[in-house]
Protein backbone atom coordinates (compact mmCIF):
# COMPACT_ATOMS: atom_id res chain seq x y z
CA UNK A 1 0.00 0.00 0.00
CA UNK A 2 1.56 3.23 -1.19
CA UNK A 3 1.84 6.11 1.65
CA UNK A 4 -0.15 9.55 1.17
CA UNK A 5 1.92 12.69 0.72
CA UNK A 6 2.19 14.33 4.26
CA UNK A 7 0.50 17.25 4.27
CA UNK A 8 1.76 20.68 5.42
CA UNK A 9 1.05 22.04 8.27
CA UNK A 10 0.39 25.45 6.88
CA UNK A 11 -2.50 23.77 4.80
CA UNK A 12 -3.87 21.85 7.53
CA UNK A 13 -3.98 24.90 9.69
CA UNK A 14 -5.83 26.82 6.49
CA UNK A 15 -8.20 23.79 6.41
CA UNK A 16 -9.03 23.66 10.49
CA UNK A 17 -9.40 27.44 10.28
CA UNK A 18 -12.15 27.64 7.31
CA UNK A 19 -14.20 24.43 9.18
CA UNK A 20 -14.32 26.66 12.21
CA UNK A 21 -14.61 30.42 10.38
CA UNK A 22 -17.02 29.29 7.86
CA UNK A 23 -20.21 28.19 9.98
CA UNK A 24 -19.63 30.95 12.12
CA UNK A 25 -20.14 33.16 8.64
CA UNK A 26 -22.96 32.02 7.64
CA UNK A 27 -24.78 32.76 10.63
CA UNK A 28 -23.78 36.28 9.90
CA UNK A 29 -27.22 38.78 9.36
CA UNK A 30 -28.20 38.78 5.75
CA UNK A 31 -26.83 42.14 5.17
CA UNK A 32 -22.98 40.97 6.39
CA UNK A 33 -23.78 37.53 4.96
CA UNK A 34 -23.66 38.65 1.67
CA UNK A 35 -21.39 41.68 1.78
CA UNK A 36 -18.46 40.93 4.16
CA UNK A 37 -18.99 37.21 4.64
CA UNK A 38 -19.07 36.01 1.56
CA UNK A 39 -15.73 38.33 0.77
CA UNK A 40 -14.32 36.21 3.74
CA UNK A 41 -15.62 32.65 2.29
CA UNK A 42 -14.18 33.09 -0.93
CA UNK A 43 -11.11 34.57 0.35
CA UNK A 44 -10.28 31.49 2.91
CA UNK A 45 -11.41 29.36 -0.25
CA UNK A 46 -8.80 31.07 -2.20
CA UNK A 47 -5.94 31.25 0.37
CA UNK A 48 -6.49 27.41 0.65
CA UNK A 49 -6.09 26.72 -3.01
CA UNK A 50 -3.28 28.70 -3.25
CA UNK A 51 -1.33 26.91 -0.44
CA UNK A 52 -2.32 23.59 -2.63
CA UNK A 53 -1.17 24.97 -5.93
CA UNK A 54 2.33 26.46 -4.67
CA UNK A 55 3.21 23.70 -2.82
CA UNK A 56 3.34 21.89 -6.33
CA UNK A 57 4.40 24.92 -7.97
CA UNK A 58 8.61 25.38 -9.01
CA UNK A 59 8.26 28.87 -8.67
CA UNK A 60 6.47 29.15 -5.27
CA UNK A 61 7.77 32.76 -4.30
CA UNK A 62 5.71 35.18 -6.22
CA UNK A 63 3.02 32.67 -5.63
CA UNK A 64 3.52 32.66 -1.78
CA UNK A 65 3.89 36.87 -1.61
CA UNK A 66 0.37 37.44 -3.04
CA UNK A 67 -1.32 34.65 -0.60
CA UNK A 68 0.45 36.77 2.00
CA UNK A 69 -1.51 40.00 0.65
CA UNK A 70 -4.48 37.46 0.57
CA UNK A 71 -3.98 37.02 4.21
CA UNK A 72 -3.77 40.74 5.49
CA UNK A 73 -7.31 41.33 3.49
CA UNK A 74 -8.54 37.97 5.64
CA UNK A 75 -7.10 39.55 8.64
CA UNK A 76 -8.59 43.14 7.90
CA UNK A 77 -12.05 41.61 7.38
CA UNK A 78 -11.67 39.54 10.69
CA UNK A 79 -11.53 43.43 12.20
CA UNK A 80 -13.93 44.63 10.85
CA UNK A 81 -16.58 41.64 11.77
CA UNK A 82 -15.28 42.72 15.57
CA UNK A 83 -15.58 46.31 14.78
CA UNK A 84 -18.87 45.85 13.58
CA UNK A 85 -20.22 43.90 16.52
CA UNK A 86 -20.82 40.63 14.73
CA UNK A 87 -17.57 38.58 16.08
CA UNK A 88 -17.58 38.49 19.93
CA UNK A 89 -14.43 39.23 21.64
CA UNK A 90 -13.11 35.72 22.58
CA UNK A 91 -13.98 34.47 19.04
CA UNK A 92 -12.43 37.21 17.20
CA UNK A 93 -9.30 36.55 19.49
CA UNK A 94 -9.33 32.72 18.67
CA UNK A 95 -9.77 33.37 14.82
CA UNK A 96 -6.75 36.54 15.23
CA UNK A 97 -4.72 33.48 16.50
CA UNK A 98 -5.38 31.36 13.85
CA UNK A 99 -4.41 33.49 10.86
CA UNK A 100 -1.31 34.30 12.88
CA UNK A 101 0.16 31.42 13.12
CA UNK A 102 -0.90 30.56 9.21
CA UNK A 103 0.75 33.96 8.63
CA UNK A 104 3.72 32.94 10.93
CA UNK A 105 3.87 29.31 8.63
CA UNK A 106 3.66 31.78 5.59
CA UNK A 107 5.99 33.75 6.33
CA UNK A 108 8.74 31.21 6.70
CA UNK A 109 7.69 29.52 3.95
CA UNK A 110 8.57 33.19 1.83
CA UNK A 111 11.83 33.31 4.00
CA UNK A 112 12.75 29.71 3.09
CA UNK A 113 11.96 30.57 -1.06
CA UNK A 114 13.91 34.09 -0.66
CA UNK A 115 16.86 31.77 0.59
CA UNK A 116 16.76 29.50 -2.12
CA UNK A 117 16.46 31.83 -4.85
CA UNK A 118 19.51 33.58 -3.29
CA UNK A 119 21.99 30.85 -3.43
């Protein structure tokens, strides 16, 4: 029997964080839902199939820099679910923690690509 990949932990974090975000946005009222939560959705969606697609990829960096911008909007839009009284505190301090840490995996992902490309 032939062994599955291993996945990265960057992705698996990506994954856990959109089963846990994404319920949570759809509960959203109907004029966040569709505005601001759906701009999240598709966002997580998209930061997701990045990860998949440069970890394949042979040139990963440029790839890897815009997910980064990706992330920032994500993190942005986190604030302003807070701001606008639709994420409670402890929630919107869970999900902060969350995209940290993805953006702490990014990050030295981009470090680790800079490095190569250097040498």
């Amino acid at each position: 029997m032939k062994k599955a990949p291993t996945e990265l932990p960057i992705i698996q974090k990506t994954y856990d964080l959109i089963r846990w975000y994404v319920p949570h946005l759809n509960r959203l009222p109907r004029d966040h839902k569709f505005m601001l939560g759906n701009r999240l959705i598709e966002g997580l969606y998209e930061l997701l199939d990045g990860l998949i697609v440069a970890r394949y990829s042979t040139e990963k960096l440029a790839r890897l820099e815009s997910l980064n911008s990706l992330l920032d909007v994500i993190r942005y839009q986190t604030r302003l679910l807070k701001d606008f009284e639709l994420l409670d505190l402890r929630r919107y301090e869970f999900v902060s923690r969350l995209i940290d840490d993805i953006g702490r995996s990014l990050g030295g992902w981009i470090g680790q690509q800079r490095s190569l490309q250097a040498q």
